[in-house]
N, C-alpha and C. Protein backbone atom coordinates (compact mmCIF):
# COMPACT_ATOMS: atom_id res chain seq x y z
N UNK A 1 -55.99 54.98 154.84
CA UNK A 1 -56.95 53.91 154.56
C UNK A 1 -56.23 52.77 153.85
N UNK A 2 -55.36 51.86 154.60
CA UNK A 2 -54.68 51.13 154.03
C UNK A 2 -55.06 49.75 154.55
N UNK A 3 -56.44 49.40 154.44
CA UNK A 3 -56.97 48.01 154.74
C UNK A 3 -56.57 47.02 154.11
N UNK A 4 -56.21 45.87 154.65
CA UNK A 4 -55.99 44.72 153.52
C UNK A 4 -57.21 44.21 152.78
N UNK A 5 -56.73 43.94 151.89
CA UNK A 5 -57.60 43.74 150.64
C UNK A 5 -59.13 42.87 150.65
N UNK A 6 -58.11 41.83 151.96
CA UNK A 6 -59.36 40.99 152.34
C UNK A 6 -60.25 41.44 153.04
N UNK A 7 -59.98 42.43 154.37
CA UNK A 7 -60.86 42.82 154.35
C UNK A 7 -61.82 43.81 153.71
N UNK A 8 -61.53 44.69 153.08
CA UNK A 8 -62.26 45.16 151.93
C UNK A 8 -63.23 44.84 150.99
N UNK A 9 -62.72 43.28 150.62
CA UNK A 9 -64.00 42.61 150.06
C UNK A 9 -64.83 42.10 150.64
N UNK A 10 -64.41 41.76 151.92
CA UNK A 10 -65.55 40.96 152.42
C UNK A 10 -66.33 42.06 153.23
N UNK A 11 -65.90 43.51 153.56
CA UNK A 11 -67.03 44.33 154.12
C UNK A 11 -67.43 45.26 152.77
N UNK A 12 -67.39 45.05 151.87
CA UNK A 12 -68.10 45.34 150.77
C UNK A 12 -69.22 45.03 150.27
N UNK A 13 -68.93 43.22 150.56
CA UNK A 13 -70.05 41.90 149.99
C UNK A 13 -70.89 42.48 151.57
N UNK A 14 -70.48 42.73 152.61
CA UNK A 14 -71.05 43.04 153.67
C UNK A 14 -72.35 43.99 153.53
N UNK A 15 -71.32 45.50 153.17
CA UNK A 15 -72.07 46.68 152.85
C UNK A 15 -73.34 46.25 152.07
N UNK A 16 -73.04 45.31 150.84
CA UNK A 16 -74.13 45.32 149.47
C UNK A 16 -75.40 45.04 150.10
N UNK A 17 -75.24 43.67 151.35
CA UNK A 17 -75.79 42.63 151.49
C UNK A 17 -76.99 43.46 152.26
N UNK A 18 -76.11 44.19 152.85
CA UNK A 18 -77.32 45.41 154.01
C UNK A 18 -77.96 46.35 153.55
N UNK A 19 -77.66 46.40 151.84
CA UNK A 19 -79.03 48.08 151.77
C UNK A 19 -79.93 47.47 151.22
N UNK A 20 -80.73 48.14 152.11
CA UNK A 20 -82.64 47.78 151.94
C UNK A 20 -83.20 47.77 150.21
N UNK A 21 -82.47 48.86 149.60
CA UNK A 21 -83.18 49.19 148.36
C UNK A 21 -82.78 48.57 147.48
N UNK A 22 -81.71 47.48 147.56
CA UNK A 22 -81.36 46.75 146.56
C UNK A 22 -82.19 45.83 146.26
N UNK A 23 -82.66 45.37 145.06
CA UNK A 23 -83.26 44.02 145.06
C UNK A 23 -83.47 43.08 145.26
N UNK A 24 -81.80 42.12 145.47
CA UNK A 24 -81.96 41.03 145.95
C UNK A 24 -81.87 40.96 147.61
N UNK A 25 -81.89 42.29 148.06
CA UNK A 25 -82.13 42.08 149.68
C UNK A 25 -83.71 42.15 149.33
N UNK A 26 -84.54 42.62 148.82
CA UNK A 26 -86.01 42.65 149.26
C UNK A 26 -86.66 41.76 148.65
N UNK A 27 -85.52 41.12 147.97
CA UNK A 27 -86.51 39.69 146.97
C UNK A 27 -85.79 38.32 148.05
N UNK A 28 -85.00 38.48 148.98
CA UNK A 28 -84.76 37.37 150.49
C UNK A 28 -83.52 37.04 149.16
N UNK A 29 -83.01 37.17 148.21
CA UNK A 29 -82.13 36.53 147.16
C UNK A 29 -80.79 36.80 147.61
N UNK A 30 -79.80 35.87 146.79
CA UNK A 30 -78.52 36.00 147.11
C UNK A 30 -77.46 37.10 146.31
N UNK A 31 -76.85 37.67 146.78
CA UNK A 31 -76.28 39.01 145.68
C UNK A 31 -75.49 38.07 145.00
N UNK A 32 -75.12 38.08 143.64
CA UNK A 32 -74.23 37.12 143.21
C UNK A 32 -72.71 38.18 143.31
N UNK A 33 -72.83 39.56 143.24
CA UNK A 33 -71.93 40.34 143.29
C UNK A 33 -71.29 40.27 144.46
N UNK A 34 -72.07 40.52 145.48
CA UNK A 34 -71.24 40.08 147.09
C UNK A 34 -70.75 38.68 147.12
N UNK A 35 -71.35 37.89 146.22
CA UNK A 35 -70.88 36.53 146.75
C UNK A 35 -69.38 36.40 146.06
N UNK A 36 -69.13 37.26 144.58
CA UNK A 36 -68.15 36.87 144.36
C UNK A 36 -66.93 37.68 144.84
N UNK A 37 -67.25 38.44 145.36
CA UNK A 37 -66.35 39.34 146.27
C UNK A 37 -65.92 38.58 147.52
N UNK A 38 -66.72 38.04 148.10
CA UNK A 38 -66.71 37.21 149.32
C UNK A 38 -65.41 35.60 148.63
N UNK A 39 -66.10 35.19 147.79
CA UNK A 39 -65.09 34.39 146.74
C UNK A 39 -63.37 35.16 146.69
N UNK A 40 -63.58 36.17 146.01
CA UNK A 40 -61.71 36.75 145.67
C UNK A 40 -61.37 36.77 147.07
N UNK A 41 -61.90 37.21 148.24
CA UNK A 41 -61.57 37.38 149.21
C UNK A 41 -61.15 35.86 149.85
N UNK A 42 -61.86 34.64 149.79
CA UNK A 42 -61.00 33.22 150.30
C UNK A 42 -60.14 32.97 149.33
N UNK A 43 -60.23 33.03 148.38
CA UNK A 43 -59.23 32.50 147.43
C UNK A 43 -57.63 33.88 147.51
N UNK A 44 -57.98 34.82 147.92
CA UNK A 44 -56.48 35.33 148.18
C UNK A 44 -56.30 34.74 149.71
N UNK A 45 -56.79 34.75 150.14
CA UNK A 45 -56.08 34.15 151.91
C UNK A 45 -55.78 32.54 151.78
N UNK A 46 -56.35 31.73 150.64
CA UNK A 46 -55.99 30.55 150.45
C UNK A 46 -54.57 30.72 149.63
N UNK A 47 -54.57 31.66 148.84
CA UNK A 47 -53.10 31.77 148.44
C UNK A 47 -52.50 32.45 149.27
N UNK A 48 -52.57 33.25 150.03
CA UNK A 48 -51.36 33.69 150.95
C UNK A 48 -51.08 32.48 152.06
N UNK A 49 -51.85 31.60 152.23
CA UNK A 49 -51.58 30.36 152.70
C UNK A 49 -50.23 29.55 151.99
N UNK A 50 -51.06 29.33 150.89
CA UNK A 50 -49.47 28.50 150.20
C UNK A 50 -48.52 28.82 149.94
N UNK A 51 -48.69 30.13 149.86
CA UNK A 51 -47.18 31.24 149.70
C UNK A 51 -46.56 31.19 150.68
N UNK A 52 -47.14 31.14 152.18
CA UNK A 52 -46.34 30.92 153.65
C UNK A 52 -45.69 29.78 153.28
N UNK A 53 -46.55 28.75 153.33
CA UNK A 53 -45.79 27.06 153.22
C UNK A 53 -44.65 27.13 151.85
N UNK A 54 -45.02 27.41 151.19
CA UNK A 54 -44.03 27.09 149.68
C UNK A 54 -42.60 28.17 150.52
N UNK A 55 -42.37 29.27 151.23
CA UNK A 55 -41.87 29.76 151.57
C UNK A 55 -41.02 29.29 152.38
N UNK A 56 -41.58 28.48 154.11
CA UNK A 56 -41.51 27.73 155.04
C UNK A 56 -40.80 26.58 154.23
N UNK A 57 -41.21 26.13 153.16
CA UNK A 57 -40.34 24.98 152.65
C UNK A 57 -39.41 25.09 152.39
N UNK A 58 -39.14 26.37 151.57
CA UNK A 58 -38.02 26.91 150.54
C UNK A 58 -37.09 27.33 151.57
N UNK A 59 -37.56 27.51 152.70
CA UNK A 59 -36.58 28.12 154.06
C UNK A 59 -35.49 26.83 154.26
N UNK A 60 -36.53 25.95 154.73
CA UNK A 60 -36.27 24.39 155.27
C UNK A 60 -35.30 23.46 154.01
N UNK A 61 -35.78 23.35 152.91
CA UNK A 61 -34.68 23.35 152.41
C UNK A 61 -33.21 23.85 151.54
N UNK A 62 -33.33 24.64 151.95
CA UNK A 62 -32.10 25.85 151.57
C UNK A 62 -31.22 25.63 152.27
N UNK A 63 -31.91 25.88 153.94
CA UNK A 63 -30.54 25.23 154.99
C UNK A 63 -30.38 23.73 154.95
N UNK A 64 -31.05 23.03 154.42
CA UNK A 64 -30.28 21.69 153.81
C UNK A 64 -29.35 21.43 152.99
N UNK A 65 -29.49 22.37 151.82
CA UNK A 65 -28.85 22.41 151.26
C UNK A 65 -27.65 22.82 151.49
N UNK A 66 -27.65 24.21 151.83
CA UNK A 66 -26.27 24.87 152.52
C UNK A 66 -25.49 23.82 153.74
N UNK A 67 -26.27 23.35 154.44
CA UNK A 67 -25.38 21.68 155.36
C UNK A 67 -24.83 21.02 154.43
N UNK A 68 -25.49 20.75 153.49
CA UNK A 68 -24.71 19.91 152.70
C UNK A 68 -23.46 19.73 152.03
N UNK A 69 -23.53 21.45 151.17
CA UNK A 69 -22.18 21.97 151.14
C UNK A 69 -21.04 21.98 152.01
N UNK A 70 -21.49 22.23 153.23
CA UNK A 70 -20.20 22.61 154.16
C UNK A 70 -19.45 21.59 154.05
């Protein structure tokens, strides 16, 4: 059971959102608990975003650098 994380939270906020006996499903309300699960869950894929690019950069200029030297 080695799901990534993201998905985990977001079929969690999923799971909450679907049982009948919870309250804020039978009051039509918003879970604030799923929502912030649903939250950690964009905000890590928005950072594994910039971690690609800051990476992709650090690639791009490294071999500049190393040209430069030669």
């Amino acid at each position: 059971m080695s799901e990534d994380i993201v998905y985990r939270l977001r079929k969690r906020a999923e799971i909450r959102r679907q049982i009948p006996d919870r309250k804020s499903v039978q009051e039509g309300k918003a879970d604030r608990i799923a929502d912030i699960l649903e939250e950690a869950a964009n905000e890590i894929e928005r950072l594994r975003e910039v971690e690609t690019r800051y990476k992709d950069l650090w690639e791009m200029y490294k071999d500049l650098w190393e040209d430069d030297l030669k």
